[in-house]
C-alpha atoms as a PDB file:
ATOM      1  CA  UNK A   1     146.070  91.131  85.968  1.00  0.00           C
ATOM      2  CA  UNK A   2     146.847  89.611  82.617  1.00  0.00           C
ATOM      3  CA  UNK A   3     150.149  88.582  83.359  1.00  0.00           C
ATOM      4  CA  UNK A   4     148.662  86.619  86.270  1.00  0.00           C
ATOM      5  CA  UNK A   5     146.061  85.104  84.133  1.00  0.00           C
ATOM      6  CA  UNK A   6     148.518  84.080  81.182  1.00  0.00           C
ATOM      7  CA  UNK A   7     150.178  82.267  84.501  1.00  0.00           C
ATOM      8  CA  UNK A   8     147.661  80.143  86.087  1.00  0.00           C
ATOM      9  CA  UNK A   9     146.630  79.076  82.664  1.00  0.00           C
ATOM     10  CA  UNK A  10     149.913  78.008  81.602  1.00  0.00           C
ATOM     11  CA  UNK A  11     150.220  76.356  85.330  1.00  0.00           C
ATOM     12  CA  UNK A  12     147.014  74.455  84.184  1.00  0.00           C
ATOM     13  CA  UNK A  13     148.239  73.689  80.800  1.00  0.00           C
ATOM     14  CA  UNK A  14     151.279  72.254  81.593  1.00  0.00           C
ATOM     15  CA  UNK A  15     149.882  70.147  84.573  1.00  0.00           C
ATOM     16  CA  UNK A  16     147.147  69.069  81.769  1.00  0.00           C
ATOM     17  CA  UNK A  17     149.772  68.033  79.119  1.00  0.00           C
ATOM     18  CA  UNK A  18     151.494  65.940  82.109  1.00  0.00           C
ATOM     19  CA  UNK A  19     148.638  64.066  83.025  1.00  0.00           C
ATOM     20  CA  UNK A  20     147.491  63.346  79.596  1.00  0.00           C
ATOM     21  CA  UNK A  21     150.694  62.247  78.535  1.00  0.00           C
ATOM     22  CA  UNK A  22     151.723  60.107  81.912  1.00  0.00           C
ATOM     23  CA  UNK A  23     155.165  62.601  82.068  1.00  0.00           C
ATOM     24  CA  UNK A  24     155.829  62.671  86.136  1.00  0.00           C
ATOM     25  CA  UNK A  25     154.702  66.566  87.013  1.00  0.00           C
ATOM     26  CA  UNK A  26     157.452  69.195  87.554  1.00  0.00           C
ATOM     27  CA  UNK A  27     155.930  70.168  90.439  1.00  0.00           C
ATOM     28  CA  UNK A  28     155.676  68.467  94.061  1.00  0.00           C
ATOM     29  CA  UNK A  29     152.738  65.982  94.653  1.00  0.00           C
ATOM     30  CA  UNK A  30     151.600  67.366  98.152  1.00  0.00           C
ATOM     31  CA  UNK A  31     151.289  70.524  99.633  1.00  0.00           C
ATOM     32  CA  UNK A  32     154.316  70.296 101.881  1.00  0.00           C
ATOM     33  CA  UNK A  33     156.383  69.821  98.623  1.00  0.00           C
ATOM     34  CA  UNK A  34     154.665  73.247  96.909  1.00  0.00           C
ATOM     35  CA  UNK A  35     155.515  75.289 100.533  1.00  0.00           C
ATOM     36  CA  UNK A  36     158.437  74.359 100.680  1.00  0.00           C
ATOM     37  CA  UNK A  37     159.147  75.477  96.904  1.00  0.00           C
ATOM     38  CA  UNK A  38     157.293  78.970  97.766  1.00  0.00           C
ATOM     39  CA  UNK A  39     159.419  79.398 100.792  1.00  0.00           C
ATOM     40  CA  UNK A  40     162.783  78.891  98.600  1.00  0.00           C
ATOM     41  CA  UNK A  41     161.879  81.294  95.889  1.00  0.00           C
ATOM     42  CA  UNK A  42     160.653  83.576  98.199  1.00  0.00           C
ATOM     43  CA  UNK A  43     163.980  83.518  99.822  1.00  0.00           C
ATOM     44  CA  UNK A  44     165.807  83.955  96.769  1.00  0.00           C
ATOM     45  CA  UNK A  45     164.110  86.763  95.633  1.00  0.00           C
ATOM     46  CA  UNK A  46     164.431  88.692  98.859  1.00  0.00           C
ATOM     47  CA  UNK A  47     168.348  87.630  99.185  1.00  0.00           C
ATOM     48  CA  UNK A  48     168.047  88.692  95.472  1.00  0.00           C
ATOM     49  CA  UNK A  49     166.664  92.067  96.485  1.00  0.00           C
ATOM     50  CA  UNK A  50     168.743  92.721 100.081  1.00  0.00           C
ATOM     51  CA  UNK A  51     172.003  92.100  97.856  1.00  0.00           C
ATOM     52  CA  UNK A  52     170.717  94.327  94.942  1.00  0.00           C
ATOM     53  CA  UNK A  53     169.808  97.486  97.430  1.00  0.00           C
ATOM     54  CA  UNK A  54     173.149  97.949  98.545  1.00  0.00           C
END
């Protein structure tokens, strides 16, 4: 639960420091974009994990 935590507030820090500074966010502008991100890690780790188990 802390480890989760310590995530979404460094999620909200960095997205903070981006906006305050005018840097372009690392992360996609529209909800497609952040899917579409989820989908490829989620991929990876389970190709990650099917390759791993044999």
């Amino acid at each position: 639960m802390v480890e989760l935590l310590a995530r979404l507030l460094m999620a909200f820090a960095i997205r903070a420091f981006c906006r305050w500074f005018d840097i372009p966010s690392p992360a996609p502008p529209r909800l497609v974009g952040a899917l579409l991100v989820v989908a490829m890690t989620i991929g990876f780790l389970l190709t990650e994990w099917f390759i791993g188990s044999r």
